[in-house]
C-alpha atoms as a PDB file:
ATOM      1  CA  UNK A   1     189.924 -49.418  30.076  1.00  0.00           C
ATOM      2  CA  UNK A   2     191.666 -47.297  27.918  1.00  0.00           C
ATOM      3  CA  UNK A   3     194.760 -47.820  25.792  1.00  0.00           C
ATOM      4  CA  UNK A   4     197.665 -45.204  25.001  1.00  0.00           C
ATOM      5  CA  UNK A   5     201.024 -45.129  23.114  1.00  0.00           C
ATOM      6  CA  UNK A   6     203.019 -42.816  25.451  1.00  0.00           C
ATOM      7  CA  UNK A   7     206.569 -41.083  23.898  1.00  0.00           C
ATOM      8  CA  UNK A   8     209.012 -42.611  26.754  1.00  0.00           C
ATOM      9  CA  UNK A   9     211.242 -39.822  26.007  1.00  0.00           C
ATOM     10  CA  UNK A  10     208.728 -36.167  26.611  1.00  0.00           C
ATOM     11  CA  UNK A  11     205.827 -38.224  28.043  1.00  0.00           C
ATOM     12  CA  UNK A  12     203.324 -36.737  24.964  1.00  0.00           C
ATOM     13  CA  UNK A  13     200.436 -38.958  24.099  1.00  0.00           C
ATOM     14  CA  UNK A  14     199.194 -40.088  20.429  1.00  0.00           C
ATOM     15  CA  UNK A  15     196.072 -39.452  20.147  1.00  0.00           C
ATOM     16  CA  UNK A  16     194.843 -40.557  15.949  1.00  0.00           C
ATOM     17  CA  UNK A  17     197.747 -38.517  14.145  1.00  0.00           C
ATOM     18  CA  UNK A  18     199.141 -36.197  17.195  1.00  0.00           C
ATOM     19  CA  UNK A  19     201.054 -36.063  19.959  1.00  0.00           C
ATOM     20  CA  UNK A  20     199.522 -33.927  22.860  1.00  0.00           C
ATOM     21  CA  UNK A  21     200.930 -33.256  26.431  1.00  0.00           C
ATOM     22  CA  UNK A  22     199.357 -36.289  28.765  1.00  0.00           C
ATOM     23  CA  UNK A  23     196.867 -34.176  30.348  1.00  0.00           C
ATOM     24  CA  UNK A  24     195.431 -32.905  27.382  1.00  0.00           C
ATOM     25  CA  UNK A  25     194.939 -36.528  25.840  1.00  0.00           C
ATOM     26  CA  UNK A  26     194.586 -38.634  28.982  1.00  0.00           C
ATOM     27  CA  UNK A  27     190.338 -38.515  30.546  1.00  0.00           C
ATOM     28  CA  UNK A  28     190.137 -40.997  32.312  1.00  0.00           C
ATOM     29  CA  UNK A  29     192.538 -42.775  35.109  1.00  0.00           C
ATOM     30  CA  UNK A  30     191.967 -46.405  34.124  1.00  0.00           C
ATOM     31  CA  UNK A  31     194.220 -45.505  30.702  1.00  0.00           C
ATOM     32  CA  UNK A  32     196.885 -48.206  30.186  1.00  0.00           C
ATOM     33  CA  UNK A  33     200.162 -46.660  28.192  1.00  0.00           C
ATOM     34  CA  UNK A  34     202.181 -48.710  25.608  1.00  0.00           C
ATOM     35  CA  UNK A  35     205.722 -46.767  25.084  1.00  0.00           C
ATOM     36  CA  UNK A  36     207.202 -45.615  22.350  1.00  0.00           C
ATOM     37  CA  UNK A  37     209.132 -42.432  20.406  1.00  0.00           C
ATOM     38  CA  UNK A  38     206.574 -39.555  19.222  1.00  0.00           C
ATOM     39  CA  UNK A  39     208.695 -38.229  15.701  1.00  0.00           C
ATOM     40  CA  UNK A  40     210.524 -35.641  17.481  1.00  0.00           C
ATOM     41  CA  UNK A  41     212.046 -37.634  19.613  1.00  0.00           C
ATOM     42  CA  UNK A  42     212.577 -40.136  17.902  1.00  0.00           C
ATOM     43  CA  UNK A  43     214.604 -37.189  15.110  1.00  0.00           C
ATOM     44  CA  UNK A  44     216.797 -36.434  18.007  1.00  0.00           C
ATOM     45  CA  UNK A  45     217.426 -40.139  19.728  1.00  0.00           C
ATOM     46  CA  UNK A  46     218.764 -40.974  15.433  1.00  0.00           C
ATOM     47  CA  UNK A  47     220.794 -38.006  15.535  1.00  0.00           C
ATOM     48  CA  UNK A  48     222.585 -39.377  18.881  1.00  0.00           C
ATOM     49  CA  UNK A  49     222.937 -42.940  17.846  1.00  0.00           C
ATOM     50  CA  UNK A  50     224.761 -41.198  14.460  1.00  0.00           C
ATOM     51  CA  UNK A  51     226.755 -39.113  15.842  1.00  0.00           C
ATOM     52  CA  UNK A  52     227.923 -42.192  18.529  1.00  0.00           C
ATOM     53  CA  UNK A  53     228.291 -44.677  16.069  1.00  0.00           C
ATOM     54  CA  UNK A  54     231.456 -44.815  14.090  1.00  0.00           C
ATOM     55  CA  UNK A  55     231.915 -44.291  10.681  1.00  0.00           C
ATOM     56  CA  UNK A  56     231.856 -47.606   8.577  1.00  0.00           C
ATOM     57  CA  UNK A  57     235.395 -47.096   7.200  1.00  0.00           C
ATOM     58  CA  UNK A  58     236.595 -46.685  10.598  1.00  0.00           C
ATOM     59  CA  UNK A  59     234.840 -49.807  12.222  1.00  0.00           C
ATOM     60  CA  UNK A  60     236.159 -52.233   9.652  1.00  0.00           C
ATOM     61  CA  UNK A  61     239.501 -50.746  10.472  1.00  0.00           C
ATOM     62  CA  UNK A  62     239.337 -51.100  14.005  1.00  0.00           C
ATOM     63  CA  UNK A  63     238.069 -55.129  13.562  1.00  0.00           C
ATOM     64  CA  UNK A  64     241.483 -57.341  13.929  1.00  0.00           C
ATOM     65  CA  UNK A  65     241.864 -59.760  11.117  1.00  0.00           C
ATOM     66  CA  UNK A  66     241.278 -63.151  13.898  1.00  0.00           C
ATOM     67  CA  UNK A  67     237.674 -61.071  13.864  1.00  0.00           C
ATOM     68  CA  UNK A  68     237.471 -61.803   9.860  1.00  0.00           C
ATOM     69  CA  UNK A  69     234.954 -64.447   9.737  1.00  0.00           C
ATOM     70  CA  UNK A  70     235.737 -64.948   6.407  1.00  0.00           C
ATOM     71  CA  UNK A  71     239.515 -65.717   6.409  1.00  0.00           C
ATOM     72  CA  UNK A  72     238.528 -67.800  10.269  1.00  0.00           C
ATOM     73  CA  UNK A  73     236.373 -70.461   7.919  1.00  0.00           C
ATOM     74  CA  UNK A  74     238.812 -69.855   4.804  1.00  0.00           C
ATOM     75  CA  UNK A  75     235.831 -68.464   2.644  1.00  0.00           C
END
């Protein structure tokens, strides 16, 4: 049995220190995958979450002060 970290995103293969297309890197059919991000997807699934997530100044204005934790406990 065989053992492969598969990039859940483009479905390339690590095999040691690079990522090939599956049928380049898989030879045999009992191969078992693990899934994870190969670095250029993983480069463009960061860039999303960024661009999605607000800005920090922004999120602590958008919390309502009953959300203060802080001022809730009197701390």
């Amino acid at each position: 049995m065989n053992f492969m970290v598969k990039c859940c995103e483009c479905n390339r293969v690590r095999l040691e220190n690079n990522w090939l297309p599956e049928y380049e890197a898989v030879k045999s059919n009992k191969t078992i995958f693990s899934h994870s991000y190969c670095p250029d997807c993983l480069r463009k699934i960061m860039a999303q979450l960024e661009a999605w997530s607000p800005a920090p100044e922004r999120e602590a204005e958008a919390l309502p002060a009953a959300l203060d934790l802080h001022q809730a406990v009197g701390g």
